[in-house]
Protein backbone atom coordinates (compact mmCIF):
# COMPACT_ATOMS: atom_id res chain seq x y z
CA UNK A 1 -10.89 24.06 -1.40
CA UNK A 2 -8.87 23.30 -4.53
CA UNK A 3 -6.17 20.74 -4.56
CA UNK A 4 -2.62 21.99 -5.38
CA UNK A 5 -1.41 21.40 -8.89
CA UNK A 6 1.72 19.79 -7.56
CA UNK A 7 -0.63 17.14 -5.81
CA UNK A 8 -3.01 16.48 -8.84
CA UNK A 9 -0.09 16.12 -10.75
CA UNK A 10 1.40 13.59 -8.58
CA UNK A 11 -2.27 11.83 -8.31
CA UNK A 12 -2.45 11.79 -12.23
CA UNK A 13 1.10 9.84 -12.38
CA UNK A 14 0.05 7.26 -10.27
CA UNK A 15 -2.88 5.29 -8.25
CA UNK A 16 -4.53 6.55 -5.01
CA UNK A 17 -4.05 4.03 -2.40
CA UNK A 18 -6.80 3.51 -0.05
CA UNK A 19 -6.71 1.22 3.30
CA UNK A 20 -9.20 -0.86 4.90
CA UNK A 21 -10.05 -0.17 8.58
CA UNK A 22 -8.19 -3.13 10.00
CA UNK A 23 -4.94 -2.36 7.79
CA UNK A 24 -5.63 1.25 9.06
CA UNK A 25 -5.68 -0.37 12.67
CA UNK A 26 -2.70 -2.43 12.26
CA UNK A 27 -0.42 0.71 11.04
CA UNK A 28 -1.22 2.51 14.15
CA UNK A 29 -0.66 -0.68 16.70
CA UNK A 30 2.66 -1.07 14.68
CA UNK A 31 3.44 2.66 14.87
CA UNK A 32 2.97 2.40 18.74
CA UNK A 33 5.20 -0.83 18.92
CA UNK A 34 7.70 -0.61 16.29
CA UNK A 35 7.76 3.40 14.70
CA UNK A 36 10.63 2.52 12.21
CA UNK A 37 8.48 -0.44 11.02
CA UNK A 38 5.69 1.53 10.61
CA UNK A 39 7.50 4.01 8.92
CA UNK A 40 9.09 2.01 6.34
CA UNK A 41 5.34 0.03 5.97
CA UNK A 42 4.36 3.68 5.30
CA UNK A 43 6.50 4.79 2.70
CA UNK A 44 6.31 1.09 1.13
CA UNK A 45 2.36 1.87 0.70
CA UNK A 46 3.17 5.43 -0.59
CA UNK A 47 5.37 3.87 -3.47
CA UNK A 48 2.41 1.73 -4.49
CA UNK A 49 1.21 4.76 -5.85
CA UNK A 50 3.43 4.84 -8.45
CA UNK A 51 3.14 1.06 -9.63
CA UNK A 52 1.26 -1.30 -7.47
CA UNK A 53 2.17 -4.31 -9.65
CA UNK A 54 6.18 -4.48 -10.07
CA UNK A 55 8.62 -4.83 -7.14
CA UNK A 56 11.99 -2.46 -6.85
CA UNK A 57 13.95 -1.58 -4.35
CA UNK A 58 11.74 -1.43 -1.25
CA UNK A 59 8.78 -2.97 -2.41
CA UNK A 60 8.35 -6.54 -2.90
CA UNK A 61 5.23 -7.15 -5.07
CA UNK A 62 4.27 -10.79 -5.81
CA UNK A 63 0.69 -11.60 -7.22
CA UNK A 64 -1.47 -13.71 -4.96
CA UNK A 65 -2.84 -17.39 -5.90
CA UNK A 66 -6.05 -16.48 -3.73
CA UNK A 67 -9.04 -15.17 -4.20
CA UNK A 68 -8.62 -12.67 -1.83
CA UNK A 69 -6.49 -10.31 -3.36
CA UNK A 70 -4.86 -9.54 -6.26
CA UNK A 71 -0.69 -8.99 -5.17
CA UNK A 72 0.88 -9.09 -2.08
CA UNK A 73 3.19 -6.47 -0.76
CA UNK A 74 6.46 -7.82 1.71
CA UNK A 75 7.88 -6.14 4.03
CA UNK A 76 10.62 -7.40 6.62
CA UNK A 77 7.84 -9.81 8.71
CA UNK A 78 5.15 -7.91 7.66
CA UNK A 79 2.56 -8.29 4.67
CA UNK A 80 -0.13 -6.68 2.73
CA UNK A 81 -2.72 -7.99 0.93
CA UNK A 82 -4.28 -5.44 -1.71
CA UNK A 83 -6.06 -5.25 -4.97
CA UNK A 84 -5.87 -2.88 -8.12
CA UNK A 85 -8.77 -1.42 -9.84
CA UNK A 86 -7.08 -0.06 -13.17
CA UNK A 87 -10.22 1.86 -14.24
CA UNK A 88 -10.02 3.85 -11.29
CA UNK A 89 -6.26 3.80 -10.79
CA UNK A 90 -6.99 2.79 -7.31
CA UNK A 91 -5.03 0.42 -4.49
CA UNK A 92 -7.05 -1.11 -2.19
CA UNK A 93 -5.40 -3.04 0.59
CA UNK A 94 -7.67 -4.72 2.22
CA UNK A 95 -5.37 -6.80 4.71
CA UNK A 96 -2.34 -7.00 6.94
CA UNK A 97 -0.55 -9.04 8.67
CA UNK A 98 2.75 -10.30 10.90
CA UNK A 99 4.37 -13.46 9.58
């Protein structure tokens, strides 16, 4: 099974994003509890496709002074904690949390 030209193109623009079990986990709890905060969490992570290290309108991107991660992404209460492998044009988040 090919993928469609409309989705490679799309993939070739930007960086896959890829989420850790427990950020996984944490979508769906939040989908269950709050579906229009998990929906806007949703699209947030879909825009980090296009550029995982800038913010805009919707996405607040701020690099992290840990070890742990390279950027954060905000938002409302809720966080993301993610890295950026530029070789492989790939997001990782690897974290998430309420605050």
């Amino acid at each position: 099974m090919s993928t469609s030209p409309s989705k490679r193109f799309l993939r070739s623009l930007g960086y896959e994003v890829r989420l850790h079990h427990e950020a996984s986990r944490y979508l769906v709890k939040l989908k269950r509890d709050a579906p229009k905060d998990a929906e806007r969490c949703a699209a947030a992570l879909r825009e980090l496709a296009m550029n995982p290290f800038t913010s805009r309108s919707g996405v607040d991107v701020a690099p992290w002074k840990g070890a742990e991660f390279d950027y954060r992404l905000r938002i409302g209460r809720h966080r993301f904690g993610y890295r950026v492998d530029k070789g492989e044009k790939l997001v990782l988040v690897d974290a998430a949390w309420f605050k």
